[in-house]
PDB file of N, CA and C in Angstrom:
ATOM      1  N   UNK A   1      41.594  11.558  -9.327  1.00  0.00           N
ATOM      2  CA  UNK A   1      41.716  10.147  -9.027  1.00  0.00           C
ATOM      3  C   UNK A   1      41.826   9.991  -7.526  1.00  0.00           C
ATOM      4  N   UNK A   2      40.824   9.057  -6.851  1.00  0.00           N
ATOM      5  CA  UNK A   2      40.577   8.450  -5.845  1.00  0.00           C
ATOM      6  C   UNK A   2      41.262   7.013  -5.364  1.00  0.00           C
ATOM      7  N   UNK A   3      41.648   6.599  -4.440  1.00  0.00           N
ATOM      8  CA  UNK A   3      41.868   5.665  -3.933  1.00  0.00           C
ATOM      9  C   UNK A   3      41.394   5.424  -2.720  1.00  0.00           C
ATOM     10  N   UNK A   4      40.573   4.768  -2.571  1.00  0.00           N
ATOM     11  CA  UNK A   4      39.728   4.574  -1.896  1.00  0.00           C
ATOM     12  C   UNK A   4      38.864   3.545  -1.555  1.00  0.00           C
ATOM     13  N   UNK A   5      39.407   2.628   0.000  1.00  0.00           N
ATOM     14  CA  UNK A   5      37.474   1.868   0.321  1.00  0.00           C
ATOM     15  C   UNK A   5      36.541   2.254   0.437  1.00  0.00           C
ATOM     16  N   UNK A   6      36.435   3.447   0.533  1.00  0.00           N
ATOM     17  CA  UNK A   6      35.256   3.791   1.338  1.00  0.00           C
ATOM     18  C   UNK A   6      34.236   4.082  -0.071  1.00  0.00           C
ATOM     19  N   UNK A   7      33.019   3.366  -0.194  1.00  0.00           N
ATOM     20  CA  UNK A   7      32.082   3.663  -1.026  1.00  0.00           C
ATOM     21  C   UNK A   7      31.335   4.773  -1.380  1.00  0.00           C
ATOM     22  N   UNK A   8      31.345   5.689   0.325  1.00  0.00           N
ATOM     23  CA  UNK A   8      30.176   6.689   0.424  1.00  0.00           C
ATOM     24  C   UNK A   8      31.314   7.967  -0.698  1.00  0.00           C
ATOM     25  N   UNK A   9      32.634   7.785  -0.187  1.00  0.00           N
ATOM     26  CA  UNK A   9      33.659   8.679  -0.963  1.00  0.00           C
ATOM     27  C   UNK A   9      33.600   8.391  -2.099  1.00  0.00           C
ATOM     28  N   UNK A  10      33.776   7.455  -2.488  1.00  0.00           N
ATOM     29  CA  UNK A  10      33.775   6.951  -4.565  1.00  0.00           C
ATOM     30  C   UNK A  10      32.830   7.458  -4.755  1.00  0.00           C
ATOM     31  N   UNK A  11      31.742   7.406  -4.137  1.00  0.00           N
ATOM     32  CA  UNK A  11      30.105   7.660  -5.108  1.00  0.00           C
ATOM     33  C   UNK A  11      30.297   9.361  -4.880  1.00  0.00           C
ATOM     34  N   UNK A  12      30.482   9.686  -3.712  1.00  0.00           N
ATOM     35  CA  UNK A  12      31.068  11.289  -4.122  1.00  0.00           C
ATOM     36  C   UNK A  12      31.661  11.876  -5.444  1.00  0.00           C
ATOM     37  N   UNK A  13      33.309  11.268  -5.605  1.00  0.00           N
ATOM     38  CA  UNK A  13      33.613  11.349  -6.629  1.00  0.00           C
ATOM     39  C   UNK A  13      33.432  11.253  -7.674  1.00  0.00           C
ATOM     40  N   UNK A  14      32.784  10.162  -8.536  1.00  0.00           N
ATOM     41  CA  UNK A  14      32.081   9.641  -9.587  1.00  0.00           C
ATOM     42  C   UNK A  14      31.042  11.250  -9.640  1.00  0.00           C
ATOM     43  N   UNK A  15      30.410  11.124  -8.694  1.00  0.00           N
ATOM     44  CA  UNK A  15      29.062  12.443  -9.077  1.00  0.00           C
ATOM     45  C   UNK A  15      30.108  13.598  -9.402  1.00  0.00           C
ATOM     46  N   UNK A  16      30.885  13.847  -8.872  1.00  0.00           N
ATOM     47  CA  UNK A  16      31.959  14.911  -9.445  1.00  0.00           C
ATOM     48  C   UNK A  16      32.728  14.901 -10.274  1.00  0.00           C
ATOM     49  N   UNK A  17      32.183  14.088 -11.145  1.00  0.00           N
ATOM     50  CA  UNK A  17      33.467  13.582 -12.468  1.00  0.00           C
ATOM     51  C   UNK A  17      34.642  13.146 -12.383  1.00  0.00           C
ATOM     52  N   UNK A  18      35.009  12.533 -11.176  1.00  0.00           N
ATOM     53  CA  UNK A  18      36.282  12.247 -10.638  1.00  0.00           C
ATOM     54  C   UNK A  18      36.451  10.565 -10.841  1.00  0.00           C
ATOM     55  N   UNK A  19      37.319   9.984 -10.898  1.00  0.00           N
ATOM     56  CA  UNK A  19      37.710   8.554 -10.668  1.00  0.00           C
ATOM     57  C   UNK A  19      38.132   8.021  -9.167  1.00  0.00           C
ATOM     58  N   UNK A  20      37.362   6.648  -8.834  1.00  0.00           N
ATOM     59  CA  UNK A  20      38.085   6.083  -7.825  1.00  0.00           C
ATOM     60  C   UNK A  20      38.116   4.998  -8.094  1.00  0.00           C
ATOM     61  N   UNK A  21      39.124   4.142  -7.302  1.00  0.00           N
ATOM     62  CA  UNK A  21      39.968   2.981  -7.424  1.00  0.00           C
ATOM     63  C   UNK A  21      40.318   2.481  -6.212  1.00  0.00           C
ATOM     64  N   UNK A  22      39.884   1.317  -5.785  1.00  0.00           N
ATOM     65  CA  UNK A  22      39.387   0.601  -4.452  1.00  0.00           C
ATOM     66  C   UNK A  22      41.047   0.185  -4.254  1.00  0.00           C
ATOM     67  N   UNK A  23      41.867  -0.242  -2.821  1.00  0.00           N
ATOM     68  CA  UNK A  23      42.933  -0.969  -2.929  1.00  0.00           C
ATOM     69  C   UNK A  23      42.728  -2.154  -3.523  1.00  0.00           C
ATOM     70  N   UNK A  24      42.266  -2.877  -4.281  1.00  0.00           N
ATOM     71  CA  UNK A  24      42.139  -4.485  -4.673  1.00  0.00           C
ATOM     72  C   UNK A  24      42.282  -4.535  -5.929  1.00  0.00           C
ATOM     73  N   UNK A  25      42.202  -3.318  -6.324  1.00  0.00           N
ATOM     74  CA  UNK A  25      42.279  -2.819  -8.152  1.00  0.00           C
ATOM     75  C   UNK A  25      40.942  -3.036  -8.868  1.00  0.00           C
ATOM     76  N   UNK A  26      40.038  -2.280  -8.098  1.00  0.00           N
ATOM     77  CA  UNK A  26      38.494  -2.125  -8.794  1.00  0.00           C
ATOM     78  C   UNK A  26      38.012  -0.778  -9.217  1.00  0.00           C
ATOM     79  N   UNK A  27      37.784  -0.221  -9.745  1.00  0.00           N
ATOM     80  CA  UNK A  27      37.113   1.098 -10.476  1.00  0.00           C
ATOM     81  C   UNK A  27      35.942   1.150  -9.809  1.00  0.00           C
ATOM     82  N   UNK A  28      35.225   1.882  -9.365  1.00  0.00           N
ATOM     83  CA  UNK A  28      34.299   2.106  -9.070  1.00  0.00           C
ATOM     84  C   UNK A  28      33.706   3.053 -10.586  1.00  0.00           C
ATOM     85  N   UNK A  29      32.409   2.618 -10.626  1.00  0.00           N
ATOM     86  CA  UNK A  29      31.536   3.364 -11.728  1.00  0.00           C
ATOM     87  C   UNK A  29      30.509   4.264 -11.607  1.00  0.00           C
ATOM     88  N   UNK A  30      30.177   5.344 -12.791  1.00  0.00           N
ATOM     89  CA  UNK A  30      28.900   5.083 -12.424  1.00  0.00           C
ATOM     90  C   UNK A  30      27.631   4.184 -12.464  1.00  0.00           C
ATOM     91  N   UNK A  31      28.090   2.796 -13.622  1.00  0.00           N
ATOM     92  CA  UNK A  31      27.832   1.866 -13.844  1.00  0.00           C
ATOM     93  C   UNK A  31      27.430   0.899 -12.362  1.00  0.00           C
ATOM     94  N   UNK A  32      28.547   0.910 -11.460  1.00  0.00           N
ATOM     95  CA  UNK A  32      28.438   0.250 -10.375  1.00  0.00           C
ATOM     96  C   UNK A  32      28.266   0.408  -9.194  1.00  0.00           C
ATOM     97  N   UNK A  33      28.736   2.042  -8.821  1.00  0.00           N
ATOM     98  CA  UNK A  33      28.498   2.303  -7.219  1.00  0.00           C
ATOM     99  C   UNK A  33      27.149   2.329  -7.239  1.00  0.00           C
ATOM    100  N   UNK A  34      26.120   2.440  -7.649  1.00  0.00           N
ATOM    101  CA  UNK A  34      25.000   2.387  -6.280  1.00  0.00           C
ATOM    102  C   UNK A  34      24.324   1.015  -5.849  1.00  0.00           C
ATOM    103  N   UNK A  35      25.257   0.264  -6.759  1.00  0.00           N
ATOM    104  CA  UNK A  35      25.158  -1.366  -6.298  1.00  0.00           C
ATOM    105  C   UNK A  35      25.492  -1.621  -5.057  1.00  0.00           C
ATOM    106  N   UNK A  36      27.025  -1.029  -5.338  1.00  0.00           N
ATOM    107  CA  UNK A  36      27.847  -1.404  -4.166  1.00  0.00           C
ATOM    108  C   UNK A  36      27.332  -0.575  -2.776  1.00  0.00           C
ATOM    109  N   UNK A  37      26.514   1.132  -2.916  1.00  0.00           N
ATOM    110  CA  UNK A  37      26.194   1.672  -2.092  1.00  0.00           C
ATOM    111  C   UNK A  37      24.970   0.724  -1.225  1.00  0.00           C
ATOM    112  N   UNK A  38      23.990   0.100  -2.110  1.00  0.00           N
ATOM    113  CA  UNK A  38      23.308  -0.279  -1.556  1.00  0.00           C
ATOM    114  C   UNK A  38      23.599  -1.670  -1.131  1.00  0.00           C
ATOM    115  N   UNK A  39      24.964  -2.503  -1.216  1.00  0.00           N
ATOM    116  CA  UNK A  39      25.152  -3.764  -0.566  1.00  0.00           C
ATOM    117  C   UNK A  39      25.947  -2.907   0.617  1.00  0.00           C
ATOM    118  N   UNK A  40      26.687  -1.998   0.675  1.00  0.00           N
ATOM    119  CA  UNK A  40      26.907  -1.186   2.297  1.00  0.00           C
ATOM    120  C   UNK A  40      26.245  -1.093   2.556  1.00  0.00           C
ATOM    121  N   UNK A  41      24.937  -0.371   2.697  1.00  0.00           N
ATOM    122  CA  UNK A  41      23.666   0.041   3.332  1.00  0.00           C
ATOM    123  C   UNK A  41      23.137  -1.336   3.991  1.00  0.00           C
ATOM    124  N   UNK A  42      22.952  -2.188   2.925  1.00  0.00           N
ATOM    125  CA  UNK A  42      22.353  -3.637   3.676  1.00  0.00           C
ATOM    126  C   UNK A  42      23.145  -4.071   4.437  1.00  0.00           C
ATOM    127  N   UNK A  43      24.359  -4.355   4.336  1.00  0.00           N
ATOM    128  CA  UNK A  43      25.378  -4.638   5.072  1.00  0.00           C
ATOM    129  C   UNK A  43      25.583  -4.324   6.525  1.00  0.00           C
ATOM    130  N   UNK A  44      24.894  -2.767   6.449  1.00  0.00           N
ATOM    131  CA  UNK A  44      25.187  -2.089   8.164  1.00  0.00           C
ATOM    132  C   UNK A  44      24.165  -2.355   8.545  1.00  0.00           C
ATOM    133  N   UNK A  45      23.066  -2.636   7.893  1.00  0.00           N
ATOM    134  CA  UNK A  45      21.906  -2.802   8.507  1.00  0.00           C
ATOM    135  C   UNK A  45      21.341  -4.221   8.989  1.00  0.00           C
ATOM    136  N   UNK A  46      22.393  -4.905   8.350  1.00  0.00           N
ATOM    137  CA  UNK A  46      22.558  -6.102   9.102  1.00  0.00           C
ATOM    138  C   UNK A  46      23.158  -6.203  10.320  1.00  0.00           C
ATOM    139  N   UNK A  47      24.507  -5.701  10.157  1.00  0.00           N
ATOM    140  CA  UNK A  47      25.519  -5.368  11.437  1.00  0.00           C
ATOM    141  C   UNK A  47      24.246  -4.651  12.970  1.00  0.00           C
ATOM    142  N   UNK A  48      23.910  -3.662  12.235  1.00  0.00           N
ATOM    143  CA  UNK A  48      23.207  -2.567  13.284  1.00  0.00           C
ATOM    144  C   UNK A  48      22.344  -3.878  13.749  1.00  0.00           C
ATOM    145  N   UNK A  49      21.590  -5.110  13.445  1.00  0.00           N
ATOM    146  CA  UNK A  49      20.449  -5.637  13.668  1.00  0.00           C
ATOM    147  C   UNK A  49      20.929  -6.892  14.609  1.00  0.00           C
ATOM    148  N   UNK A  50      22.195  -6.744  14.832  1.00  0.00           N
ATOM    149  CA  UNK A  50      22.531  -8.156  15.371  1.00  0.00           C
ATOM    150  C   UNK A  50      23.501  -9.098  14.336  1.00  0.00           C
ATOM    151  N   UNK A  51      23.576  -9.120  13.620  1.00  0.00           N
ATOM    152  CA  UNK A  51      23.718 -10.381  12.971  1.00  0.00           C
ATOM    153  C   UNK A  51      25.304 -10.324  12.479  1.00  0.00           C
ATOM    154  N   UNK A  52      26.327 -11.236  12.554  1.00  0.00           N
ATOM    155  CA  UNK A  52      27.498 -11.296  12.976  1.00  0.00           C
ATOM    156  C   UNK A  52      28.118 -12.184  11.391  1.00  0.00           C
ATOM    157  N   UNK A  53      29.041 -10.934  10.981  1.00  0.00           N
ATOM    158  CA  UNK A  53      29.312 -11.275   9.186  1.00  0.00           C
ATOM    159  C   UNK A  53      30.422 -10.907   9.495  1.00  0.00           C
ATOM    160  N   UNK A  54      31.398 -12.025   8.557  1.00  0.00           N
ATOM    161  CA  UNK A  54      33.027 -12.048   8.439  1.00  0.00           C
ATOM    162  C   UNK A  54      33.377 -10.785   7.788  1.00  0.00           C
ATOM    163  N   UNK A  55      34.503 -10.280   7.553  1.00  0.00           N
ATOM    164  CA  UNK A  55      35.108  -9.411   7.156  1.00  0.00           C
ATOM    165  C   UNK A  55      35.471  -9.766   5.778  1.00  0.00           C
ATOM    166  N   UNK A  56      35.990  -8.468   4.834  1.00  0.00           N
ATOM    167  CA  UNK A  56      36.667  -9.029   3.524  1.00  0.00           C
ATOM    168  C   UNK A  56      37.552  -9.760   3.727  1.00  0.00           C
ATOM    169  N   UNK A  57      37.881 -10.739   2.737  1.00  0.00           N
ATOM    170  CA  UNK A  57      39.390 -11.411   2.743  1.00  0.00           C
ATOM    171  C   UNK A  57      40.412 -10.731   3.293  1.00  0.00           C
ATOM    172  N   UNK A  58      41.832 -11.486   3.452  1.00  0.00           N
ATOM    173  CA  UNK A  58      42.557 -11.106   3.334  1.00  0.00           C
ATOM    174  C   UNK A  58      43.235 -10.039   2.029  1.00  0.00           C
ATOM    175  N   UNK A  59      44.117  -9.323   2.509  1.00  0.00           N
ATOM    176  CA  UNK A  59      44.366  -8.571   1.313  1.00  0.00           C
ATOM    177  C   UNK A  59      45.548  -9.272   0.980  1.00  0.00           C
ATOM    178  N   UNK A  60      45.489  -9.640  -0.295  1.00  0.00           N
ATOM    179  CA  UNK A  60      46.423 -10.821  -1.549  1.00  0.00           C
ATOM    180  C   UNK A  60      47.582  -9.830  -2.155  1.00  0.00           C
ATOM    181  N   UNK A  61      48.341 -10.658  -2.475  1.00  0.00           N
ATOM    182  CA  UNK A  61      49.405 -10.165  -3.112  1.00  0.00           C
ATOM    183  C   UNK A  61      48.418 -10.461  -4.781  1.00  0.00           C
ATOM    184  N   UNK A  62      47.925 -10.873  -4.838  1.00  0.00           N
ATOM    185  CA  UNK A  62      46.678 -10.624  -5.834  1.00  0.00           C
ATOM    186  C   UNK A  62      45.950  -9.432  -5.942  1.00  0.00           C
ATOM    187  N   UNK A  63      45.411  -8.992  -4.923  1.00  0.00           N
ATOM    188  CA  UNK A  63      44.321  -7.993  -4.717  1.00  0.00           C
ATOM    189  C   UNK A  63      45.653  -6.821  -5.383  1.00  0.00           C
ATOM    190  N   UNK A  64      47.233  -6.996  -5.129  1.00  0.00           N
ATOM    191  CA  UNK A  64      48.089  -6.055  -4.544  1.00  0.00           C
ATOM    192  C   UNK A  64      48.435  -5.458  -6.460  1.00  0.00           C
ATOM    193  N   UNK A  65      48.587  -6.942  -7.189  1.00  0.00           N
ATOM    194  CA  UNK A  65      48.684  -7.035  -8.341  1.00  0.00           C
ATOM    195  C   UNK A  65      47.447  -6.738  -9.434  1.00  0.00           C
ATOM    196  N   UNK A  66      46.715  -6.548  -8.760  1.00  0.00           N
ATOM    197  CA  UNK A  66      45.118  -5.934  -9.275  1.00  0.00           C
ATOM    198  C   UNK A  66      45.063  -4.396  -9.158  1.00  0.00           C
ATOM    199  N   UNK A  67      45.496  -4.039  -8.531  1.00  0.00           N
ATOM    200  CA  UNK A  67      45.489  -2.729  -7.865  1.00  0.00           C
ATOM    201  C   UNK A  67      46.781  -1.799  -8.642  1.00  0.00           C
ATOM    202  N   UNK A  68      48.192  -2.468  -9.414  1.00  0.00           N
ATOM    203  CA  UNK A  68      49.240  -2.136  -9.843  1.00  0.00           C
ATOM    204  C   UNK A  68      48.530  -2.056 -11.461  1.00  0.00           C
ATOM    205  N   UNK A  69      48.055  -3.286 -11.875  1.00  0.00           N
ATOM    206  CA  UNK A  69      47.441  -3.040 -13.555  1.00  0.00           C
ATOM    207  C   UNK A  69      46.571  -2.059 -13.538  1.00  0.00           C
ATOM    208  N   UNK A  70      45.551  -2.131 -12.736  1.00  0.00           N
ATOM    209  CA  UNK A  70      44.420  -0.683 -12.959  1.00  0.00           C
ATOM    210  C   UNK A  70      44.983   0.082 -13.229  1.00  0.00           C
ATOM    211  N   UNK A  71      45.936   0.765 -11.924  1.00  0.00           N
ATOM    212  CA  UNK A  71      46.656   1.998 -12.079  1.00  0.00           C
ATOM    213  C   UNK A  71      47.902   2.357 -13.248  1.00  0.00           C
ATOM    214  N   UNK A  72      48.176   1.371 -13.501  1.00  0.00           N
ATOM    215  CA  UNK A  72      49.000   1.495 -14.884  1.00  0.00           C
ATOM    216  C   UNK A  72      48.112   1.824 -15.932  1.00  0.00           C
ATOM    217  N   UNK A  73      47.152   1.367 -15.950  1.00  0.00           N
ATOM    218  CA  UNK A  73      46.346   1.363 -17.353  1.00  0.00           C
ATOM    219  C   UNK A  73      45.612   2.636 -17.343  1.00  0.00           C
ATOM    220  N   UNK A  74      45.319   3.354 -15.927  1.00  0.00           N
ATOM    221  CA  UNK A  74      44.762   4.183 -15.693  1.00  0.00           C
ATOM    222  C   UNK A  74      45.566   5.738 -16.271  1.00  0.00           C
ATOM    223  N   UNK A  75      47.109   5.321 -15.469  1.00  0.00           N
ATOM    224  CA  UNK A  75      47.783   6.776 -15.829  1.00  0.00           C
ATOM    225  C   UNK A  75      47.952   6.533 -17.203  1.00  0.00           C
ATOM    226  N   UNK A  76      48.464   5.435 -18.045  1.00  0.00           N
ATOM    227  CA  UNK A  76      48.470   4.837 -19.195  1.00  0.00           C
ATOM    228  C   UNK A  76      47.660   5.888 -20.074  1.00  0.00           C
ATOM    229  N   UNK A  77      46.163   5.676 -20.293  1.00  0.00           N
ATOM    230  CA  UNK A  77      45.387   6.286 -20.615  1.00  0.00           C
ATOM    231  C   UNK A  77      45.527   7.692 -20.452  1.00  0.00           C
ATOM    232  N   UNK A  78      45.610   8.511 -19.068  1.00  0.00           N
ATOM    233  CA  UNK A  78      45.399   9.912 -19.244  1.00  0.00           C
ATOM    234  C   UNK A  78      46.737  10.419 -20.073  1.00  0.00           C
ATOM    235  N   UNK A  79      48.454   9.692 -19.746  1.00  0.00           N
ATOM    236  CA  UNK A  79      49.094  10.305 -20.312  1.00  0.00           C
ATOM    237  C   UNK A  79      49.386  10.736 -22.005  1.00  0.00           C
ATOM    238  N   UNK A  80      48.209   9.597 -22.419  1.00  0.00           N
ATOM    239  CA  UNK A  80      47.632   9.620 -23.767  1.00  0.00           C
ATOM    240  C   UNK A  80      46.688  10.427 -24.292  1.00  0.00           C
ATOM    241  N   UNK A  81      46.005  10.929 -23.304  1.00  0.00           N
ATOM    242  CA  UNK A  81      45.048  11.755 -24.255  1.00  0.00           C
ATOM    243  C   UNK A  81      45.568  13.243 -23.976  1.00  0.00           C
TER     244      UNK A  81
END
């Protein structure tokens, strides 16, 4: 288990049978990272080109409470099987 923003690391993990879990309380998949790889990719390649994009939100006592259920449900699960 991963915790982790960084996308290029989750998609690491995932290929290694591993789990990651963003601070905001998101799972990364294999279902979903190469979505997300390729909205980073566009993303820098916007940045690299000029073009001037806000940052994520603030981080929420939401995001904080998103991030506490995953991980409950997460160890939840392994201490079960």
């Amino acid at each position: 288990m991963v915790i982790t923003a960084d996308i290029p690391l989750a998609s690491e993990v995932i290929d290694a049978g591993g789990h990651a879990l963003n601070p905001r309380g998101e799972f990364y998949s294999p279902e979903n990272i190469r979505q997300r790889l390729n909205m980073r990719d566009f993303m820098d390649t916007m940045r690299s080109s000029g073009v001037q994009m806000g940052g994520p939100a603030a981080f929420s006592q939401r995001d904080r409470q998103a991030f506490a259920n995953q991980l409950d449900r997460f160890l939840a699960r392994k201490v079960a099987d």
